[in-house]
N, C-alpha and C. Protein backbone atom coordinates (compact mmCIF):
# COMPACT_ATOMS: atom_id res chain seq x y z
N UNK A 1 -8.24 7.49 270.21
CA UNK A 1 -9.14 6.36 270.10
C UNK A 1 -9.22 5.95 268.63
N UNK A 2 -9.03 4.65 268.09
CA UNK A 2 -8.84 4.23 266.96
C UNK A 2 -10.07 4.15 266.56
N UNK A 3 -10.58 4.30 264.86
CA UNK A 3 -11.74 4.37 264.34
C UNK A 3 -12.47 2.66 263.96
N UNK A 4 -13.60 2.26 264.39
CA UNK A 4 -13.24 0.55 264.26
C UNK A 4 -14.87 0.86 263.49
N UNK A 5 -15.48 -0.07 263.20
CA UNK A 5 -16.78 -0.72 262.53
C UNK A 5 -17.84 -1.02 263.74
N UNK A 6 -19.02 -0.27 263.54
CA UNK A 6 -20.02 -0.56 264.86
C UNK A 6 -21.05 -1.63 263.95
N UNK A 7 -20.46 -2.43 262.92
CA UNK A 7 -21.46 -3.60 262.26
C UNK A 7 -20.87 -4.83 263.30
N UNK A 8 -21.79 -5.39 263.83
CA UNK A 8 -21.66 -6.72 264.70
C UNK A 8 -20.63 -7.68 264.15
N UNK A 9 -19.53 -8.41 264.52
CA UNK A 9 -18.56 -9.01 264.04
C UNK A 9 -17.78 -8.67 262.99
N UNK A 10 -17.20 -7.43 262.72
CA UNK A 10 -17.10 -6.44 262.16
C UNK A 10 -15.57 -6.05 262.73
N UNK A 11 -14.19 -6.34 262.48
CA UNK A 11 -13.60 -6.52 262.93
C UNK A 11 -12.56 -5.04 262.28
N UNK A 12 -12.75 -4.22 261.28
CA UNK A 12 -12.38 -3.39 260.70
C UNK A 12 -11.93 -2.00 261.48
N UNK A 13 -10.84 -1.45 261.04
CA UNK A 13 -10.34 -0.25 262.11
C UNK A 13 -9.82 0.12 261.24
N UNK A 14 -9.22 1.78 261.72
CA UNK A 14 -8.67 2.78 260.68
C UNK A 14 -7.02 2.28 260.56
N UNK A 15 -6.59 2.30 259.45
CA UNK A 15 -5.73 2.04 259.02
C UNK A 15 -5.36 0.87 257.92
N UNK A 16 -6.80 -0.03 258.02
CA UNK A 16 -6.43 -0.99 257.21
C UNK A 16 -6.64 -0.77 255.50
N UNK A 17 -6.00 -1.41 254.78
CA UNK A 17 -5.92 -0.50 253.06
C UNK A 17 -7.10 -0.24 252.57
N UNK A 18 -7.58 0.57 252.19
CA UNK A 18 -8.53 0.65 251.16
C UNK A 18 -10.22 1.11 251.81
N UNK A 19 -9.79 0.69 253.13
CA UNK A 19 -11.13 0.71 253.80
C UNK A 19 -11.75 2.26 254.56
N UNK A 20 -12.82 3.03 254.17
CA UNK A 20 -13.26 4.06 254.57
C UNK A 20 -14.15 3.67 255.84
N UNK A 21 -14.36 5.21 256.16
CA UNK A 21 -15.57 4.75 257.40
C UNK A 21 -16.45 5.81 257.24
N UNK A 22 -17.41 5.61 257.48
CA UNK A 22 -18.61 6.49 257.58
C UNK A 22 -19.91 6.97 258.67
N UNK A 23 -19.74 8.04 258.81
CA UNK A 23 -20.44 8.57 260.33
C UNK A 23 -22.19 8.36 259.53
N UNK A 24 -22.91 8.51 260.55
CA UNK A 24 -24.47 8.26 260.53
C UNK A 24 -24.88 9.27 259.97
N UNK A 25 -25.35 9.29 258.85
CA UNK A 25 -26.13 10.29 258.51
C UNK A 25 -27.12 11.03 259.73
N UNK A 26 -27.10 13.11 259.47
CA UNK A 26 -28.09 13.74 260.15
C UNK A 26 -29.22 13.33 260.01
N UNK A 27 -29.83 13.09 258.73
CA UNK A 27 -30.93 12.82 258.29
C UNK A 27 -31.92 11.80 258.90
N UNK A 28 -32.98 11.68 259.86
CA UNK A 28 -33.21 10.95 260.66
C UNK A 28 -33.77 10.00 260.17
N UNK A 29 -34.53 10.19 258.54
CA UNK A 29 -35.00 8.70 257.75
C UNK A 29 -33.76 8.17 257.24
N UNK A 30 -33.06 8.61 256.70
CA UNK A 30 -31.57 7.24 256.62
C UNK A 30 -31.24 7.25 257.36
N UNK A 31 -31.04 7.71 258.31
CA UNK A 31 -30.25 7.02 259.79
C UNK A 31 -31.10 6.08 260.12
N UNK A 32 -32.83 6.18 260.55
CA UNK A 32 -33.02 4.97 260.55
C UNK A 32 -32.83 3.55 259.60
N UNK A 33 -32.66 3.86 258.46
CA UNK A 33 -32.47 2.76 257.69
C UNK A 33 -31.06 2.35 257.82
N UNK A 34 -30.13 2.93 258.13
CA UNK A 34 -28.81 2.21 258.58
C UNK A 34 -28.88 1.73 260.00
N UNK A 35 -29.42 2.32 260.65
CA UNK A 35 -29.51 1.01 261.83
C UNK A 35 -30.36 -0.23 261.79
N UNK A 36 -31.64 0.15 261.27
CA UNK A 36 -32.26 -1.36 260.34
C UNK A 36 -31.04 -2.05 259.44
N UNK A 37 -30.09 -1.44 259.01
CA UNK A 37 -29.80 -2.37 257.99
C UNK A 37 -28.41 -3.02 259.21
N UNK A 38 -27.69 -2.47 260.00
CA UNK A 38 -26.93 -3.09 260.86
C UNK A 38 -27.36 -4.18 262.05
N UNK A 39 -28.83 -4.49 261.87
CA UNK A 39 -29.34 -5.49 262.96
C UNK A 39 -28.55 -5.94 264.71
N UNK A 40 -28.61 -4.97 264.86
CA UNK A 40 -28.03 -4.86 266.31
C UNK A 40 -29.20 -4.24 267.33
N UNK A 41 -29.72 -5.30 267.99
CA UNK A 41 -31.21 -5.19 269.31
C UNK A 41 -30.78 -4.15 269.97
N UNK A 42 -31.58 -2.84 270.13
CA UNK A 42 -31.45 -2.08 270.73
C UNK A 42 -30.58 -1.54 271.09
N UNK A 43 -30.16 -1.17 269.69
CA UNK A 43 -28.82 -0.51 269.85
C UNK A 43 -28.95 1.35 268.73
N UNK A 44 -28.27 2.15 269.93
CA UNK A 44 -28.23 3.55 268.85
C UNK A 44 -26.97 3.85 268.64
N UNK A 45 -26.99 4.64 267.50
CA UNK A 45 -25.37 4.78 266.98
C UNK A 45 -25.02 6.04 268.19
N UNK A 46 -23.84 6.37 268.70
CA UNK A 46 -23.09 7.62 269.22
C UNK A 46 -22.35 8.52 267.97
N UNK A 47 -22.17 9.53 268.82
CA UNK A 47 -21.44 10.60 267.61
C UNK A 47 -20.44 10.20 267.14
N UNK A 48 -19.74 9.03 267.65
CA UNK A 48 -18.24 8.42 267.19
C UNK A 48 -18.85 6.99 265.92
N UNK A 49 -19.97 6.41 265.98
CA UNK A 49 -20.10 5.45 265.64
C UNK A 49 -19.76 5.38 264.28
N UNK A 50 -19.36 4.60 263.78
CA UNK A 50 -19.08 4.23 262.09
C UNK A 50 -19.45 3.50 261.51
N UNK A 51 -19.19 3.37 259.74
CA UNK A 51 -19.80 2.00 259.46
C UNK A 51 -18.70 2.04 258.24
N UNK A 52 -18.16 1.02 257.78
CA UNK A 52 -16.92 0.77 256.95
C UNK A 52 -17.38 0.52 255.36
N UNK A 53 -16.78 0.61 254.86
CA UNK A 53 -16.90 0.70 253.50
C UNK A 53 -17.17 -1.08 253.05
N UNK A 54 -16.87 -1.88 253.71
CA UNK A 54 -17.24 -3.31 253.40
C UNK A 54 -18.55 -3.56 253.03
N UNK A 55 -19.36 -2.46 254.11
CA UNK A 55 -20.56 -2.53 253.96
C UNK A 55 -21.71 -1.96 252.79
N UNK A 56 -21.60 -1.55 251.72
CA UNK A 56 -21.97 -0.71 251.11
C UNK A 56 -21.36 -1.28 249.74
N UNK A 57 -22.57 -1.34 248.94
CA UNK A 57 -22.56 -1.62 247.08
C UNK A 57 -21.83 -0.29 246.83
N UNK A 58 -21.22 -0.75 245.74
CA UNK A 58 -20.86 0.28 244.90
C UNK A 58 -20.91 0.11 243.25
């Protein structure tokens, strides 16, 4: 199963250059703040879910 982006229109998958992915933090106060910050209605991340490096200051 290929690794893709669970950010809404978010079209990103493993393999493309440069781009990381990142599982949900354990931590249950940043995990909530990454699903606040992905605005998706009633939605919870799964153990597979990701979030791509597009997303995130550096």
């Amino acid at each position: 199963m290929p690794i893709t982006c669970c950010v809404y229109q978010c079209h990103n998958r493993q393999g493309k250059h440069n781009t990381r992915f990142f599982s949900f933090p354990k931590d249950q106060e940043r995990k909530s703040k990454w699903i606040a910050a992905i605005r998706r209605d009633k939605w919870q991340p799964s153990k597979y879910s990701k979030v791509c490096s597009d997303h995130f200051k550096y």
